[in-house]
C-alpha atoms as a PDB file:
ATOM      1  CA  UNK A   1    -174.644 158.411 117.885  1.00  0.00           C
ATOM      2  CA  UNK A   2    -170.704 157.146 117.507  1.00  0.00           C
ATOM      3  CA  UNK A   3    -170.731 155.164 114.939  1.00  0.00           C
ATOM      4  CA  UNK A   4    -169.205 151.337 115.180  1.00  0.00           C
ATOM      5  CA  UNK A   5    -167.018 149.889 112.540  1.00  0.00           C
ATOM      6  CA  UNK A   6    -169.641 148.472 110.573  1.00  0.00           C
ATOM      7  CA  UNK A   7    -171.601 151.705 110.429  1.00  0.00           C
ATOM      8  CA  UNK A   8    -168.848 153.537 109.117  1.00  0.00           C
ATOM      9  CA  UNK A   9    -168.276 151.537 105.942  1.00  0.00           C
ATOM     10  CA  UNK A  10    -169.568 154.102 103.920  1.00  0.00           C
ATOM     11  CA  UNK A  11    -167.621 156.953 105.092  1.00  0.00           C
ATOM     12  CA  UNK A  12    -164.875 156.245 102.972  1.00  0.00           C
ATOM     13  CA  UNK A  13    -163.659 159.704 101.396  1.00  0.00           C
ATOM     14  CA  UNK A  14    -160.772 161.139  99.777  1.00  0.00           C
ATOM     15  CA  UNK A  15    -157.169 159.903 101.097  1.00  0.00           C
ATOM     16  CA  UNK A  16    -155.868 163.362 101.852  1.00  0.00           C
ATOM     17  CA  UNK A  17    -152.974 162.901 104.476  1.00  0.00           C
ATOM     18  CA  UNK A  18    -152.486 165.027 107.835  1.00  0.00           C
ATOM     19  CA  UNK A  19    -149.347 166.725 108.628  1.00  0.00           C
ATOM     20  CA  UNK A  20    -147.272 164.722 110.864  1.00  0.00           C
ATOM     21  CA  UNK A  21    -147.101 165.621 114.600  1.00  0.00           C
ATOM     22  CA  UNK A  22    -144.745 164.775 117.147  1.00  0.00           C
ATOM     23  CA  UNK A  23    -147.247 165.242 120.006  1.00  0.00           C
ATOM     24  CA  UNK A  24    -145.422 162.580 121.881  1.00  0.00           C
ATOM     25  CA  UNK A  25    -142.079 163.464 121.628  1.00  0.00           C
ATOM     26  CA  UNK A  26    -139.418 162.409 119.552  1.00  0.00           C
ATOM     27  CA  UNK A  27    -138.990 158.879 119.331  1.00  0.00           C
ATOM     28  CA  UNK A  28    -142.654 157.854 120.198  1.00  0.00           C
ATOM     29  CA  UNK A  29    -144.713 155.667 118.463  1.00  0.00           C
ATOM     30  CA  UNK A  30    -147.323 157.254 116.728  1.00  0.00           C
ATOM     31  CA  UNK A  31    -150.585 155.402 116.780  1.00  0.00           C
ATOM     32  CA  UNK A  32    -153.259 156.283 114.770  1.00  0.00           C
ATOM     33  CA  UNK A  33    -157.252 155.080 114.282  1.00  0.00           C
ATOM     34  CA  UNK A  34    -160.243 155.381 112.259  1.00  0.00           C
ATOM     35  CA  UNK A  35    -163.412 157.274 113.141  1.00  0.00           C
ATOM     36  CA  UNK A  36    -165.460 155.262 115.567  1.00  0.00           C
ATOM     37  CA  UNK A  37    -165.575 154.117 119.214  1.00  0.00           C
ATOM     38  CA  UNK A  38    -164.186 150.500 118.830  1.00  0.00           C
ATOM     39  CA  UNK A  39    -161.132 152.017 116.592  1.00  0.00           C
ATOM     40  CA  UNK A  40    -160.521 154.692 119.801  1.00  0.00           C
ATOM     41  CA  UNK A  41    -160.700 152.079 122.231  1.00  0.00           C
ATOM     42  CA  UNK A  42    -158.659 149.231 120.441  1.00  0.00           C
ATOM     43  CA  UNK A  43    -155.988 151.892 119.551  1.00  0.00           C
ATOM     44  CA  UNK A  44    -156.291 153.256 123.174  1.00  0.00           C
ATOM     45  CA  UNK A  45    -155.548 149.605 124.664  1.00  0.00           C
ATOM     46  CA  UNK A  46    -153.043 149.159 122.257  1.00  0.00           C
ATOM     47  CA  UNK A  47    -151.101 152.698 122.986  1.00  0.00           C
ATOM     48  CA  UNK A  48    -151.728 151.763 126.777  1.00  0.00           C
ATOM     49  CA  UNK A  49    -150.272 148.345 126.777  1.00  0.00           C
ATOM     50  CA  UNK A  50    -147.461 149.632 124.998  1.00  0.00           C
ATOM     51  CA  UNK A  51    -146.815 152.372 127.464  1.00  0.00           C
ATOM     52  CA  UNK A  52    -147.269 149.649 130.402  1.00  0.00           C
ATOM     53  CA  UNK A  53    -143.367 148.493 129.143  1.00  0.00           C
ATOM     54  CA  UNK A  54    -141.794 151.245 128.940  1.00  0.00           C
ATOM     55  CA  UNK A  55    -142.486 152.452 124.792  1.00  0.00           C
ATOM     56  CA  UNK A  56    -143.555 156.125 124.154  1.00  0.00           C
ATOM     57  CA  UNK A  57    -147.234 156.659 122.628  1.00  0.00           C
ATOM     58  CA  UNK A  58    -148.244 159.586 120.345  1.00  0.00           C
ATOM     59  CA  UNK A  59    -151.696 159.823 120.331  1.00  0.00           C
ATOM     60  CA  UNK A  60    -152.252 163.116 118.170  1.00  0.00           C
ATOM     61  CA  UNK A  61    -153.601 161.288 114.696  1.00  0.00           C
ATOM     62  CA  UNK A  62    -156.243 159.102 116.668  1.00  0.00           C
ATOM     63  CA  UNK A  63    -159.381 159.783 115.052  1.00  0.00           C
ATOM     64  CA  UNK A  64    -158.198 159.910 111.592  1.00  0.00           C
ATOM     65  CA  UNK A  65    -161.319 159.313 109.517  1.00  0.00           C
ATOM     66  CA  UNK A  66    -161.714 156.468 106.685  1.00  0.00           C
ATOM     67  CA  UNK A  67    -159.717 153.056 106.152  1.00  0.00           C
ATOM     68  CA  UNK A  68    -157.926 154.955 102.938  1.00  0.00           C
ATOM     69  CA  UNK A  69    -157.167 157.998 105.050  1.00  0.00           C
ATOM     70  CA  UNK A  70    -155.776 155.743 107.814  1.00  0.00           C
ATOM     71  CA  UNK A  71    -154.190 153.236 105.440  1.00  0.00           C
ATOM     72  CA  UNK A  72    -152.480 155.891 103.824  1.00  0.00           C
ATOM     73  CA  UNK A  73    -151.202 157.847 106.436  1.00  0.00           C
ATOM     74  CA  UNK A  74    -149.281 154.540 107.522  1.00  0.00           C
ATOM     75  CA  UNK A  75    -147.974 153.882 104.279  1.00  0.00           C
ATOM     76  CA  UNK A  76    -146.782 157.527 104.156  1.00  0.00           C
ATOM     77  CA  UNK A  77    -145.061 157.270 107.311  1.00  0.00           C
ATOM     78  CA  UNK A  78    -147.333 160.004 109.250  1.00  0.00           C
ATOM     79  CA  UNK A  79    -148.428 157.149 111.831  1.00  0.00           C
ATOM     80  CA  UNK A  80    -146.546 153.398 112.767  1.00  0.00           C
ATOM     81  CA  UNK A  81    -149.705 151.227 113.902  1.00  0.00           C
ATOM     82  CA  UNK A  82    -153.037 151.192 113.945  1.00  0.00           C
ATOM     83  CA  UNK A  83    -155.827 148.846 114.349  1.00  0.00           C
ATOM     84  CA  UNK A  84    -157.463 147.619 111.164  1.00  0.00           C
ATOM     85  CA  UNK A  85    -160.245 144.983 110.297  1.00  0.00           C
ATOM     86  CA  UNK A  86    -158.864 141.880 108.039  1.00  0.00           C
ATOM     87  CA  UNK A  87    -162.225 141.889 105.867  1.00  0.00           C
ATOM     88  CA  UNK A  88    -161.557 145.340 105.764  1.00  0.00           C
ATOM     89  CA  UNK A  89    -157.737 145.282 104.328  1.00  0.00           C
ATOM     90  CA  UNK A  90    -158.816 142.193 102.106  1.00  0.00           C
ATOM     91  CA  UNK A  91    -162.134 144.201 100.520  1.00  0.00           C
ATOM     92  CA  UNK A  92    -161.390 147.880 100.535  1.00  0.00           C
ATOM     93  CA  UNK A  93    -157.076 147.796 100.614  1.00  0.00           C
ATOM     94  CA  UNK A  94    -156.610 145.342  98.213  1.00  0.00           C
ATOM     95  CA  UNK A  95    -159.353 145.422  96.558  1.00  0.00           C
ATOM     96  CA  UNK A  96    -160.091 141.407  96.561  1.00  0.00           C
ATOM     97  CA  UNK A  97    -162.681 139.314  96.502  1.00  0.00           C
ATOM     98  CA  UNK A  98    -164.427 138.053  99.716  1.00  0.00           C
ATOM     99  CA  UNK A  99    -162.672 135.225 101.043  1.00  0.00           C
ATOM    100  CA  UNK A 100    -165.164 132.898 103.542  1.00  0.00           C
ATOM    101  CA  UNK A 101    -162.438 131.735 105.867  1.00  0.00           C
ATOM    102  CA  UNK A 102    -161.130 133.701 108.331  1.00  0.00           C
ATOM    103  CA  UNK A 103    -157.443 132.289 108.531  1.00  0.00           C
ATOM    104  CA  UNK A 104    -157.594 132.358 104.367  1.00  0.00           C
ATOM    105  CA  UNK A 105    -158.221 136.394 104.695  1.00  0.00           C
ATOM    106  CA  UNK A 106    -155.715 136.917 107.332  1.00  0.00           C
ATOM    107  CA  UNK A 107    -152.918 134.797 105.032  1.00  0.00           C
ATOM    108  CA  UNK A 108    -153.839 136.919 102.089  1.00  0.00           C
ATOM    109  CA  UNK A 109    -153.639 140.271 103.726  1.00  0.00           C
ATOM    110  CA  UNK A 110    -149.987 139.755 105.561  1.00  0.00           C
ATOM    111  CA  UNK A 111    -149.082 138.026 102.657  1.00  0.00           C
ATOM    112  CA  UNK A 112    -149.647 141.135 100.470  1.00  0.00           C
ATOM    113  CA  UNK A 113    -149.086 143.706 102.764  1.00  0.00           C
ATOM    114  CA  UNK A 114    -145.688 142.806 103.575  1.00  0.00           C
ATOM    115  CA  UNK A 115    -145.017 143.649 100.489  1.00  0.00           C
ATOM    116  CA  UNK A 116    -145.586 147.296 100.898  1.00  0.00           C
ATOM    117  CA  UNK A 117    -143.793 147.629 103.983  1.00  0.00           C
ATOM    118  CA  UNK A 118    -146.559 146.769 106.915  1.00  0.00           C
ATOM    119  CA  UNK A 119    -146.310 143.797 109.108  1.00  0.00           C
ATOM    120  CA  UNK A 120    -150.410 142.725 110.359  1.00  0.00           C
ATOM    121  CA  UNK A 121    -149.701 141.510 113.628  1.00  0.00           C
ATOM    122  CA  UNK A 122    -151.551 138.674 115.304  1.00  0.00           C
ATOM    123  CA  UNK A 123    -155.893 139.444 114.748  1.00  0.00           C
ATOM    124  CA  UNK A 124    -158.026 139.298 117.758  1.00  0.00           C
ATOM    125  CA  UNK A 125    -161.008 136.450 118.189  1.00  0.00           C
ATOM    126  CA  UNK A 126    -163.362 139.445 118.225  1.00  0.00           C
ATOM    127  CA  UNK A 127    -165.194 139.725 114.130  1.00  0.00           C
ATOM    128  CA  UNK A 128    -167.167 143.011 113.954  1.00  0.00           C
ATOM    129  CA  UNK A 129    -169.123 141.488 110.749  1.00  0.00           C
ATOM    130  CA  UNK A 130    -172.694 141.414 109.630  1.00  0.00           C
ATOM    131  CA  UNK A 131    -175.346 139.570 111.263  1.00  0.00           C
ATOM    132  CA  UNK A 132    -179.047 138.250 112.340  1.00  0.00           C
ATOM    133  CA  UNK A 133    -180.132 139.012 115.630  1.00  0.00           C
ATOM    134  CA  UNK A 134    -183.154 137.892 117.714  1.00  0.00           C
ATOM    135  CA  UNK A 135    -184.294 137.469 121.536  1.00  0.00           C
ATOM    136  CA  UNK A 136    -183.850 134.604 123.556  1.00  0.00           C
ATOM    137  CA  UNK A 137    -187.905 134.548 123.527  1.00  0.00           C
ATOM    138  CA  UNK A 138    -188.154 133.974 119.725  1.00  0.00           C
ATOM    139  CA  UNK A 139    -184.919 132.035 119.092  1.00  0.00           C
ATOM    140  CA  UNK A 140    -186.800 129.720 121.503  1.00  0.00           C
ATOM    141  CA  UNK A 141    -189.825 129.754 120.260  1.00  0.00           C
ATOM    142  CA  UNK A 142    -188.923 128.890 116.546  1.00  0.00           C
ATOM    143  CA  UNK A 143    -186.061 126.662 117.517  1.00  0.00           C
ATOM    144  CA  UNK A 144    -183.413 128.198 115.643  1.00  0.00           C
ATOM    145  CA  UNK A 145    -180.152 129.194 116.495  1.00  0.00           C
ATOM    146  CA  UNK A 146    -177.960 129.274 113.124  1.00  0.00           C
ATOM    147  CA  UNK A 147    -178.550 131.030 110.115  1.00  0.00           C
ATOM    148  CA  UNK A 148    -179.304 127.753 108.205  1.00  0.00           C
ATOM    149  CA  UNK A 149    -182.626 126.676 110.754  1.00  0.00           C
ATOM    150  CA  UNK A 150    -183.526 130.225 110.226  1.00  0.00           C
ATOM    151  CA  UNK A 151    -183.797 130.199 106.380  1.00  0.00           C
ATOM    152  CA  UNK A 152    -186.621 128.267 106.127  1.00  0.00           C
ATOM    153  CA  UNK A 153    -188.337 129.558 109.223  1.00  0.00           C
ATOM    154  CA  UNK A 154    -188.335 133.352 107.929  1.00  0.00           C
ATOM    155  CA  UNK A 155    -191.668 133.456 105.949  1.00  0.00           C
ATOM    156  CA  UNK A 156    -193.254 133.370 109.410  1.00  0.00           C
ATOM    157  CA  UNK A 157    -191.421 135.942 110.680  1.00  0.00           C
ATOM    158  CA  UNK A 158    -190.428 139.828 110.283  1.00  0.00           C
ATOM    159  CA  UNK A 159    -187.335 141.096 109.434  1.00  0.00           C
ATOM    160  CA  UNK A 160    -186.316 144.729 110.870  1.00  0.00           C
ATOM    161  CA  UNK A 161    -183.344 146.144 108.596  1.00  0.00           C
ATOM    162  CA  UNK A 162    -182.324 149.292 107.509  1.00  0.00           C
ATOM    163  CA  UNK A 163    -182.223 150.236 103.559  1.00  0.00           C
ATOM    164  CA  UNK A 164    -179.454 149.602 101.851  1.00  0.00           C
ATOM    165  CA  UNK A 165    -179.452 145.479 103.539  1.00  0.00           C
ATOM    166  CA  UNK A 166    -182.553 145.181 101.321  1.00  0.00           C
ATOM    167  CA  UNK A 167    -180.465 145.023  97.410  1.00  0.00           C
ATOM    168  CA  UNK A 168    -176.830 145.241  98.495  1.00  0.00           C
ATOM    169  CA  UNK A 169    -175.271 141.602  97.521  1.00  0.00           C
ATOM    170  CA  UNK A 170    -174.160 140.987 100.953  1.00  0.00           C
ATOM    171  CA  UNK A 171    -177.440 141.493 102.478  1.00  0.00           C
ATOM    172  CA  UNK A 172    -180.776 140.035 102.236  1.00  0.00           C
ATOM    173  CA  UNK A 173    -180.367 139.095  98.460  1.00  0.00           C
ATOM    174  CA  UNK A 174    -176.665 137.410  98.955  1.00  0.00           C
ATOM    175  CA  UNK A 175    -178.539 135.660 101.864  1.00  0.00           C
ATOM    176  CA  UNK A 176    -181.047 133.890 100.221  1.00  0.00           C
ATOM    177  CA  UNK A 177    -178.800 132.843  97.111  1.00  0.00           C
ATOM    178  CA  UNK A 178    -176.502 131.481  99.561  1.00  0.00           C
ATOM    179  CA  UNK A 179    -178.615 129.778 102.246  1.00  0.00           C
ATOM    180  CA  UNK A 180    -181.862 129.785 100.369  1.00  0.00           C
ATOM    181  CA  UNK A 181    -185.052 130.462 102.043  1.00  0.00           C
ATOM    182  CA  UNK A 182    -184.713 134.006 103.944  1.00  0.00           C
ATOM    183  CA  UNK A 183    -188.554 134.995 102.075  1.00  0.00           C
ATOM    184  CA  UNK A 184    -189.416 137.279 105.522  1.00  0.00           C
ATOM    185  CA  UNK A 185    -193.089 137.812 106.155  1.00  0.00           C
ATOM    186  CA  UNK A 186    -192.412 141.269 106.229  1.00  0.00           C
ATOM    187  CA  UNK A 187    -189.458 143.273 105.945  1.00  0.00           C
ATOM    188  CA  UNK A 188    -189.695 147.296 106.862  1.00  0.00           C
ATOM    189  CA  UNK A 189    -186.380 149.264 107.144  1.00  0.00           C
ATOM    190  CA  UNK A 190    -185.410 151.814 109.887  1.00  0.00           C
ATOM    191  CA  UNK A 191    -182.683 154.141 110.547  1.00  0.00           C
ATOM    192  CA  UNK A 192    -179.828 152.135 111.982  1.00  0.00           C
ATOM    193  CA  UNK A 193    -180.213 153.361 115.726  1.00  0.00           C
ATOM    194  CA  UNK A 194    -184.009 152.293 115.260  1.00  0.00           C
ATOM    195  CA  UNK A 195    -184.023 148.537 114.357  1.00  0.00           C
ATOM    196  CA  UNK A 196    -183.440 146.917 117.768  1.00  0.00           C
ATOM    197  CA  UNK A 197    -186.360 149.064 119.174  1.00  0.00           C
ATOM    198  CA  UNK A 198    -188.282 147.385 116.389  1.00  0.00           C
ATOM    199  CA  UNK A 199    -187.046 144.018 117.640  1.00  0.00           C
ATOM    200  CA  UNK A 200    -187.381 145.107 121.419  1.00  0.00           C
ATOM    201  CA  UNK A 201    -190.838 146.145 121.370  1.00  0.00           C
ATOM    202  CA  UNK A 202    -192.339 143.448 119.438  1.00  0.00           C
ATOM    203  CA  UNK A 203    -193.148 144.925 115.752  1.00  0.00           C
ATOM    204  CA  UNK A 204    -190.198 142.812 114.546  1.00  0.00           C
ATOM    205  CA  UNK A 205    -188.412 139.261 115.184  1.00  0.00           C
ATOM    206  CA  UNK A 206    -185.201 139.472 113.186  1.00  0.00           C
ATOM    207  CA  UNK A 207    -183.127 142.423 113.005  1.00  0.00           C
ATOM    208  CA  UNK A 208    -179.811 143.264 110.657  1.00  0.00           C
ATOM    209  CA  UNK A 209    -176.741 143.905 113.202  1.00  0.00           C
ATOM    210  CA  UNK A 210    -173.285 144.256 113.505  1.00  0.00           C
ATOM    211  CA  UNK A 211    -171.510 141.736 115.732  1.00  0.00           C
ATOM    212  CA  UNK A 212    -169.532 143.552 118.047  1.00  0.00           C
ATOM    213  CA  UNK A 213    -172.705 146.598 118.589  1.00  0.00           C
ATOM    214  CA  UNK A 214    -172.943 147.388 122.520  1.00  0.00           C
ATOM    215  CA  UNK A 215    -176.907 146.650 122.224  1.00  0.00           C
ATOM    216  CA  UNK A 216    -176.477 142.751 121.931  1.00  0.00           C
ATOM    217  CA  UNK A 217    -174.828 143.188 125.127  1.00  0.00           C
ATOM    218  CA  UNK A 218    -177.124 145.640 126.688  1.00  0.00           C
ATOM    219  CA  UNK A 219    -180.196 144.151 125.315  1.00  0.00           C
ATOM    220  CA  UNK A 220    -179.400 140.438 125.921  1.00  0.00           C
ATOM    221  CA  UNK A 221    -179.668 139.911 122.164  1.00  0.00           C
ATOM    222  CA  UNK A 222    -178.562 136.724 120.213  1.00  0.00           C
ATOM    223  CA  UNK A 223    -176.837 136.513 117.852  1.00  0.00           C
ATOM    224  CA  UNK A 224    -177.760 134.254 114.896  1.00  0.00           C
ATOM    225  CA  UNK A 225    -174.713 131.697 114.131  1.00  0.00           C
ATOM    226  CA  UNK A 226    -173.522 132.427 110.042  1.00  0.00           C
ATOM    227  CA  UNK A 227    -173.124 128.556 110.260  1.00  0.00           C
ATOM    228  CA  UNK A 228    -172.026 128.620 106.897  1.00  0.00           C
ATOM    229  CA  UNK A 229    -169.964 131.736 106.734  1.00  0.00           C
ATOM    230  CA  UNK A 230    -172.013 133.547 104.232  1.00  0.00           C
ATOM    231  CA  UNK A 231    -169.936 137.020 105.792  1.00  0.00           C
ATOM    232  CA  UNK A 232    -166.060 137.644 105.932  1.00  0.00           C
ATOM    233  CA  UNK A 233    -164.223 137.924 109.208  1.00  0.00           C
ATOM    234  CA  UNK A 234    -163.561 141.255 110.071  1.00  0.00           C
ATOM    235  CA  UNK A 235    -161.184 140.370 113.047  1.00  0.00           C
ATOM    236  CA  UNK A 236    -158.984 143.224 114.164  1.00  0.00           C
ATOM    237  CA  UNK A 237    -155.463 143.510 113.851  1.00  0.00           C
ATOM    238  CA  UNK A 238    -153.037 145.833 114.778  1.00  0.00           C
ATOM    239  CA  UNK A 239    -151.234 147.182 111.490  1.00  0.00           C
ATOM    240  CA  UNK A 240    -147.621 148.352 111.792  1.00  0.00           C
ATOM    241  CA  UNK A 241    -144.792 149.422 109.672  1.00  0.00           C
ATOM    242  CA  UNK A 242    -141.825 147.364 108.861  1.00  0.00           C
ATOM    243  CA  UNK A 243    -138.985 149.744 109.986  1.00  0.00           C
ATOM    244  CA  UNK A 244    -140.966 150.449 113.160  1.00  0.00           C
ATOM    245  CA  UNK A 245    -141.563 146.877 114.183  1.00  0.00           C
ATOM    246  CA  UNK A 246    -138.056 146.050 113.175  1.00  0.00           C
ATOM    247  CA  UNK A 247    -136.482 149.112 115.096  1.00  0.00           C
ATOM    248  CA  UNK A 248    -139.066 147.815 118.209  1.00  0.00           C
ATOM    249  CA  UNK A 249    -139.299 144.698 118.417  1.00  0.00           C
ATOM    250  CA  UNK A 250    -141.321 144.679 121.625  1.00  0.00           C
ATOM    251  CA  UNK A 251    -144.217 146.164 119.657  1.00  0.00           C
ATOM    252  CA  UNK A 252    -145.165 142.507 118.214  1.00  0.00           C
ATOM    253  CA  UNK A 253    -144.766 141.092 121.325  1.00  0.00           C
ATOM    254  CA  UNK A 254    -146.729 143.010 123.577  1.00  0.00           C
ATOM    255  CA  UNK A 255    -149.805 143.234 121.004  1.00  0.00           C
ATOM    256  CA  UNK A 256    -149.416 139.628 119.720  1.00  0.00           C
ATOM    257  CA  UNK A 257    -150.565 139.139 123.615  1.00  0.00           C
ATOM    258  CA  UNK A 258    -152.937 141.897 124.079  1.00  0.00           C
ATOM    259  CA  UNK A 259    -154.877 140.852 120.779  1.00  0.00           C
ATOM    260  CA  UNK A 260    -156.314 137.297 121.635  1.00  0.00           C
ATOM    261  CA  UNK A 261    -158.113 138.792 124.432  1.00  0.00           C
ATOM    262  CA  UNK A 262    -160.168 141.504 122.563  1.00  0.00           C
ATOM    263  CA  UNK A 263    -163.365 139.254 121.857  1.00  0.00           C
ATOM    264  CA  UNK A 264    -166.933 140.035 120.743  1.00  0.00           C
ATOM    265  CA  UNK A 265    -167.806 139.835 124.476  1.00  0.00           C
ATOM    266  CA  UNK A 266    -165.516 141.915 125.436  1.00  0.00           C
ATOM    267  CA  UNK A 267    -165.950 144.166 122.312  1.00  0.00           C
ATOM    268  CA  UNK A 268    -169.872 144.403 123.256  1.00  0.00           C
ATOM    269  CA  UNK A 269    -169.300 145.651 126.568  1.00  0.00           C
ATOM    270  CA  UNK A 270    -166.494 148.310 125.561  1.00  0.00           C
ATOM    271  CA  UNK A 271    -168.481 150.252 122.598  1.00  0.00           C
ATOM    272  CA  UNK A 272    -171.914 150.016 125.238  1.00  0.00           C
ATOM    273  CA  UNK A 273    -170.052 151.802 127.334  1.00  0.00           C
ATOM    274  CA  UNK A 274    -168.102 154.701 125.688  1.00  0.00           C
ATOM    275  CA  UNK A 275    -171.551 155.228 123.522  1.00  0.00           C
ATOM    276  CA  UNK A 276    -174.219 154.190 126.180  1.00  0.00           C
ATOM    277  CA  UNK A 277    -172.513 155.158 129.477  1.00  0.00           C
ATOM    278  CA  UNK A 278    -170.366 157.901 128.248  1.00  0.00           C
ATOM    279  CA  UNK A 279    -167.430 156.379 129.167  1.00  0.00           C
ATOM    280  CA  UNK A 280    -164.103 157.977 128.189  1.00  0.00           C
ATOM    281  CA  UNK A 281    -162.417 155.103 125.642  1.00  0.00           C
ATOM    282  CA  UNK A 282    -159.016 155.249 127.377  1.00  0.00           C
ATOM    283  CA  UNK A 283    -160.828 154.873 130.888  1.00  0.00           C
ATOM    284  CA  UNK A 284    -162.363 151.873 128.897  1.00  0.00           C
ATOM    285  CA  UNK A 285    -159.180 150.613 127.463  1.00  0.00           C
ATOM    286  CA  UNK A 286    -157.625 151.015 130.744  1.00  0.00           C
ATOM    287  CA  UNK A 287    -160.641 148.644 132.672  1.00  0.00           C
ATOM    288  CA  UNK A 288    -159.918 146.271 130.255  1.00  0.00           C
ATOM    289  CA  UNK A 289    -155.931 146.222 130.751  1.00  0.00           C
ATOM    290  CA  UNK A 290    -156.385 146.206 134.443  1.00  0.00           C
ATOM    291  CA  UNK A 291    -159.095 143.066 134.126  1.00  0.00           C
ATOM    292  CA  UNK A 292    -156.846 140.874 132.208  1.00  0.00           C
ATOM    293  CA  UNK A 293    -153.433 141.732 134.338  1.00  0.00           C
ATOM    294  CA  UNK A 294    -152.165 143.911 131.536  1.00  0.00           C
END
């Protein structure tokens, strides 16, 4: 399965750097992503929207692997932009403490990157965090829509989760220090593709997701409301060196209009279907351009 975001938190290996690659021609800007199908669709709408006036795109380090590969290849100069997650550049770049609001994060992670040469641009609405989901049948039937009606609903209901959400501090445990309550009837874990089917067929109510995953959309899922913002943002941004922004200055302003309309709806629907349908992300990218006049 290609992994989202979320699922790919743990794939963060050794920083090793690729040899640069002028697949695009001197001159070109060379954008680069992560592992995962929202990271090769955001960088593919990003590379396409650039193109659309007139900029050069180098596409040969898409696919780069983990946040420190990625994050080091731009500081290294081997890419100019890419599209990174502000929990992501708070947590695992600067190695800070969760922050709970979203503008606070994005402040603290221009602020310091600027520092070492890399401008964050403008983050979209769309917040591939942690979550609760449910069906519209259950949410109903319990009368619950944000995380705080569901704490002390949960010891009548099943939880469907996979492992590590069980003891990590920003999963079930963090959740009921925080919110209190959150005592599930019953709590099994499943392998991470498995946990909606739990939810789908009936042998669970809750289930652990990610907010952006293409099965909220394709299943009609809802998403519980973090009311209280137990989770960071992780709104993407695109990521881009100094001298590069400075040398083209249309960069920031073509993204800085591109980014506000990348939303968790619209987020949904793109990773269902490059993962579900098969689509080709820069077919994908390029739907989404075309829908929005870009």
């Amino acid at each position: 399965m290609t992994l989202t975001r979320a699922h790919a938190l743990g794939l963060i290996g050794a920083a090793a750097l690729l040899p640069s690659c002028s697949g695009g021609g001197a001159g070109a800007i060379r954008i680069g992503s992560k592992n995962f199908t929202e990271e090769f669709v955001i960088a593919e709408i990003y590379a396409q929207a650039l193109e659309a006036k007139g900029l050069t795109v180098d596409r040969s380090k898409f696919d780069l692997g983990s946040t420190q590969i990625a994050m080091a290849a731009l500081e290294h100069g081997d890419i100019d932009l890419y599209p990174e997650y502000t929990g992501t550049m708070l947590i695992e770049v600067l190695h800070r403490a969760p922050l709970r609001d979203p503008k606070a994060i994005f402040d603290t992670v221009r602020s310091a990157l600027s520092k070492r040469g890399l401008i964050v641009l403008a983050p979209s609405p769309m917040n591939d965090s942690q979550a609760l989901a449910t069906t519209h049948a259950i949410a109903e039937k319990y009368g619950f829509a944000t995380l705080s009606e569901l704490a002390p609903l949960a010891a009548r209901l099943r939880l469907a989760t996979i492992p590590e959400f069980v003891s990590r501090a920003d999963g079930l445990p963090g959740l009921q220090k925080f919110y209190g309550g959150f005592k599930f009837a019953d709590v099994k874990s499943y392998d991470i593709g498995l946990k909606y089917d739990a939810l789908l067929q009936g042998s669970a109510d809750v289930a652990t997701a990610f907010t952006t995953d293409g099965a909220i959309a394709a299943d009609r899922l809802v998403i519980i409301a973090d009311d209280r913002h137990f989770w960071p943002a992780y709104n993407v941004a695109p990521v881009v060196r100094a001298d590069v922004a400075a040398k083209h200055p249309q960069i920031a302003t073509v993204l800085d209009a591109v980014s506000p309309l990348i939303t968790d709806v619209e987020a949904r629907k793109m990773n269902y279907a490059v993962e579900h349908d098969k689509a080709d992300p820069a077919d994908v990218a390029r739907a989404f351009l075309k829908a929005h006049a870009l």
